[in-house]
C-alpha atoms as a PDB file:
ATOM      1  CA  UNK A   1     -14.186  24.845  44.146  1.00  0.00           C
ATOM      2  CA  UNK A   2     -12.416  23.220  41.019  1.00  0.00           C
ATOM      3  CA  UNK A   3     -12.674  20.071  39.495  1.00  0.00           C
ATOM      4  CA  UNK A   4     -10.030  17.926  38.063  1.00  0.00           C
ATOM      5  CA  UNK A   5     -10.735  15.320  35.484  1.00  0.00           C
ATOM      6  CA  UNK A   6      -8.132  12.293  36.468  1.00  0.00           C
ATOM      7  CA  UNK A   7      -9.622   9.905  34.289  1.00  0.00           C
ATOM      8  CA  UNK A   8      -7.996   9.799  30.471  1.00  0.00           C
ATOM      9  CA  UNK A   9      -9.495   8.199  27.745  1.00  0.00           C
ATOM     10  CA  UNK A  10      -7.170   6.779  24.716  1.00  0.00           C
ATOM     11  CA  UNK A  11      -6.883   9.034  21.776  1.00  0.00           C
ATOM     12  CA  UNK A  12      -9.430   7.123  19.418  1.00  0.00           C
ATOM     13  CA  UNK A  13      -7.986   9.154  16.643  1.00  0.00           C
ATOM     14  CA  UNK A  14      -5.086   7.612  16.555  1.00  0.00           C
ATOM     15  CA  UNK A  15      -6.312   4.301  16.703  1.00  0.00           C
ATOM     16  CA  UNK A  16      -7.981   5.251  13.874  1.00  0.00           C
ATOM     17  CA  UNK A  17      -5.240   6.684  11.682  1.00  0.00           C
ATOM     18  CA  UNK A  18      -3.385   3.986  12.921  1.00  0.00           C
ATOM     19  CA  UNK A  19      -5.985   1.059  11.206  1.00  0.00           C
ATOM     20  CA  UNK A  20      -6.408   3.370   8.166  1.00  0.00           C
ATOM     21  CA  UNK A  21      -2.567   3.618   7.487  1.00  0.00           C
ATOM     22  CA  UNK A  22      -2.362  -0.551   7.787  1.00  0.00           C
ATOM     23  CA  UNK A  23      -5.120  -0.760   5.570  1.00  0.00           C
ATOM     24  CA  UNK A  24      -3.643   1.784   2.813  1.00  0.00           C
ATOM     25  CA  UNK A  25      -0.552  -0.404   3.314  1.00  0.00           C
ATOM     26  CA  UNK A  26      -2.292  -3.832   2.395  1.00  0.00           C
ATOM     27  CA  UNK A  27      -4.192  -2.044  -0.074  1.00  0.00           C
ATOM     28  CA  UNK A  28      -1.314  -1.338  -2.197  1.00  0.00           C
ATOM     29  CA  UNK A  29       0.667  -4.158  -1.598  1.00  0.00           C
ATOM     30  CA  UNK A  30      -2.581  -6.112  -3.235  1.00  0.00           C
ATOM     31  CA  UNK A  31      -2.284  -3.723  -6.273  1.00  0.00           C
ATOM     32  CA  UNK A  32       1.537  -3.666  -6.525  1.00  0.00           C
ATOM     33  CA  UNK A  33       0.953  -8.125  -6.490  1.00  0.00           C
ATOM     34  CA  UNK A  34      -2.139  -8.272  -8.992  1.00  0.00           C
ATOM     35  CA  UNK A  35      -0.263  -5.875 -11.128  1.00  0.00           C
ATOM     36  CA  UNK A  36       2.860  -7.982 -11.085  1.00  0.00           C
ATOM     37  CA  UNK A  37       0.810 -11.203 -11.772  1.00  0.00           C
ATOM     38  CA  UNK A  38      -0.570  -9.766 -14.543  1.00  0.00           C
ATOM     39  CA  UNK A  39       2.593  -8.883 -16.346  1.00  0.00           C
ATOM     40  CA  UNK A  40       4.201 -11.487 -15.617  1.00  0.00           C
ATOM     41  CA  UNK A  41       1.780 -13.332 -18.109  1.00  0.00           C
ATOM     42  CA  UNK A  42       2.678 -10.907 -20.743  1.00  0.00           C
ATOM     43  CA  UNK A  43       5.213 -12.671 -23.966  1.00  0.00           C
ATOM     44  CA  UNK A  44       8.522 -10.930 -23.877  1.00  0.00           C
ATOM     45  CA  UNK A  45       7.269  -8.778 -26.719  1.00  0.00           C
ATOM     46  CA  UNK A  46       4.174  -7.475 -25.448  1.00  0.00           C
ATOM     47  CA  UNK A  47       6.454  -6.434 -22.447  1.00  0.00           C
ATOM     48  CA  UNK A  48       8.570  -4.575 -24.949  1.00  0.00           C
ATOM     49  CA  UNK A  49       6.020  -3.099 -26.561  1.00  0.00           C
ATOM     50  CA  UNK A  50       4.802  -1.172 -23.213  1.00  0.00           C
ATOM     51  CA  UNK A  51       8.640  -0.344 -22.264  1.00  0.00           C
ATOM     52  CA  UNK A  52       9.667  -2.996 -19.912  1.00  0.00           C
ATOM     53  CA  UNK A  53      11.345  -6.580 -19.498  1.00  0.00           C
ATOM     54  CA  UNK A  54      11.057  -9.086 -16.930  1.00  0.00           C
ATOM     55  CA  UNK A  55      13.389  -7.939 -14.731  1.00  0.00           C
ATOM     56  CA  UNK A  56      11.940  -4.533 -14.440  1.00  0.00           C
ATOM     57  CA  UNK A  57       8.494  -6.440 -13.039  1.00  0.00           C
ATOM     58  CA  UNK A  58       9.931  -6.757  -9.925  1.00  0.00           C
ATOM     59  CA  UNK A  59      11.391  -3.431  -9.536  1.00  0.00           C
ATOM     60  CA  UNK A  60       8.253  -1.495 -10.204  1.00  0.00           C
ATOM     61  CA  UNK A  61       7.362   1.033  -7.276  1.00  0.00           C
ATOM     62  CA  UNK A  62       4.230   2.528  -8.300  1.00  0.00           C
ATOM     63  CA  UNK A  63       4.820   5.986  -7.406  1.00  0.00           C
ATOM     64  CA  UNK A  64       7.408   6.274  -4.838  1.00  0.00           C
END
């Protein structure tokens, strides 16, 4: 005689990629913010000096 398992259980795996992907997301959209925040406090020439102006601030990608 066979059995046959009719009962399914949700893939917890995915629920779990699922939570770490949203949490990579906020993640870096806290970095990309702080990092903007900081140089936006940066004088025009200090800016300059490290290769950017203020309209490149909020362009910046950070890798992608």
């Amino acid at each position: 005689m066979a059995i046959l398992d009719t009962t399914r259980r949700p893939a917890a795996g995915s629920i779990w990629r699922l939570v770490s992907a949203l949490v990579g997301m906020l993640t870096t959209w806290n970095d990309m913010r702080v990092t903007r925040k900081a140089l936006s406090a940066l004088s025009d020439r200090e800016l300059a000096d490290i290769g950017l102006t203020r309209a490149d601030i909020e362009t910046l990608t950070f890798g992608r």
